[in-house]
Protein backbone atom coordinates (compact mmCIF):
# COMPACT_ATOMS: atom_id res chain seq x y z
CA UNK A 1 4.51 -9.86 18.88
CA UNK A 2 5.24 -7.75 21.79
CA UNK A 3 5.08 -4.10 21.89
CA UNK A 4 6.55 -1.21 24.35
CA UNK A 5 4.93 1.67 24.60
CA UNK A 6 5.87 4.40 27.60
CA UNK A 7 3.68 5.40 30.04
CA UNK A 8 2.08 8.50 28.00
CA UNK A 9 1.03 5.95 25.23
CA UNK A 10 -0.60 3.90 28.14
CA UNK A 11 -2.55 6.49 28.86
CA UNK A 12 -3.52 7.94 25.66
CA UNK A 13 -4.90 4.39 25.08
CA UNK A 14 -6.14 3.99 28.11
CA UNK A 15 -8.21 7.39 27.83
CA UNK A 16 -9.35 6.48 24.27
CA UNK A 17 -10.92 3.02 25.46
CA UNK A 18 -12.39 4.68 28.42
CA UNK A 19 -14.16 6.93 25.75
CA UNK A 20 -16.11 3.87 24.57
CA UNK A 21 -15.09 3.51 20.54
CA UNK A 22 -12.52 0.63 21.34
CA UNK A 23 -12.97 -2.07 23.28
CA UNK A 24 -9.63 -2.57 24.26
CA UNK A 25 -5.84 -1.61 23.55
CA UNK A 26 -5.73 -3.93 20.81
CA UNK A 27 -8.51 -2.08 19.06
CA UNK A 28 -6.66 1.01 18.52
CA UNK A 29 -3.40 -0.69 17.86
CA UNK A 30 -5.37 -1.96 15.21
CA UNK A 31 -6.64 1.23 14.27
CA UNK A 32 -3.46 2.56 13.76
CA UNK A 33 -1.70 -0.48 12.17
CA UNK A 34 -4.87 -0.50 9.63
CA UNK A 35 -4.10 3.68 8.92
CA UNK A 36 -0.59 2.77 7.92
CA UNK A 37 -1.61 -0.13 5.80
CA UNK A 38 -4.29 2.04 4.13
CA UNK A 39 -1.37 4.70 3.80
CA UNK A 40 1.21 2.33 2.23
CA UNK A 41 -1.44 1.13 -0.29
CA UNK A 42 -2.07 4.70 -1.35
CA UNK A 43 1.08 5.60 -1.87
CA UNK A 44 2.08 2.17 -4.34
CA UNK A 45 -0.98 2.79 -6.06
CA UNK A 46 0.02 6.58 -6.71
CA UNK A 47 3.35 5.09 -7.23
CA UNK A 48 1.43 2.69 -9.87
CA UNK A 49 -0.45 5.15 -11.48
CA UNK A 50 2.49 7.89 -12.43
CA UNK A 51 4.51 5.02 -13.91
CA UNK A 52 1.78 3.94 -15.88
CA UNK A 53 1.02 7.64 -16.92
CA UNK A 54 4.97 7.61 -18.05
CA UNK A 55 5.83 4.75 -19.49
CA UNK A 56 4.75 3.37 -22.94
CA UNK A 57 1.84 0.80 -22.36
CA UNK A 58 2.57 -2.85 -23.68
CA UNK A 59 0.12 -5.79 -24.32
CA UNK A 60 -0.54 -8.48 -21.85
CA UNK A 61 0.90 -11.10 -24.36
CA UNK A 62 4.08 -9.28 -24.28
CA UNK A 63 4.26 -8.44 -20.89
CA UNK A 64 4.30 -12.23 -20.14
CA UNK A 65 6.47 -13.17 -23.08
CA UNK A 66 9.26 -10.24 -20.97
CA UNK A 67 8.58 -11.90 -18.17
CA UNK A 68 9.13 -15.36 -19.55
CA UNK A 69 12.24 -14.65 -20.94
CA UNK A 70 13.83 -12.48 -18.08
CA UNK A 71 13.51 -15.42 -16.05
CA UNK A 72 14.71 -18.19 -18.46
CA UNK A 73 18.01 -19.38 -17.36
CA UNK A 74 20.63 -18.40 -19.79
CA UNK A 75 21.45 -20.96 -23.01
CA UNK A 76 18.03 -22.41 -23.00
C-alpha cells in the first residue's frame, strides 16, 4: 500500500524518528494505524455494551435457533 503524505508530515516523522522512540517511518505509521484500531474497538464495544444494557437478554439456545431460522431459505 502506498501512502502520500506532504512535506510537513515528512518532517513531523522525520523529527519524531530522529527523537529515538521509532525506528523508522513505518513505526509511527504504525503507531497511528494501531491508535485508530484501538479507537474503533472502543467505540463497538461501547456500541456493544449500551445495546446490551437496552435490549432484553435472550439465551444462547435461542439466539442460535434466530439465527438458524433467519438464514433458512424460505419453504424449507
Amino acid at each position: 500500500m502506498n501512502v502520500h503524505l506532504t512535506r510537513q508530515q515528512e518532517h513531523l516523522i522525520q523529527r519524531k524518528v530522529k527523537t529515538g522512540k521509532y525506528q523508522s517511518p513505518e513505526d509511527e505509521y504504525e503507531q497511528i494505524t494501531d491508535a485508530e484500531w484501538r479507537e474503533d474497538i472502543r467505540q463497538k464495544i461501547d456500541k456493544a455494551i449500551f445495546a446490551s444494557e437496552n435490549h432484553p437478554l435472550i439465551d444462547g439456545e435461542t439466539f442460535v435457533t434466530e439465527i438458524i431460522h433467519r438464514f433458512q431459505p424460505m419453504g424449507d
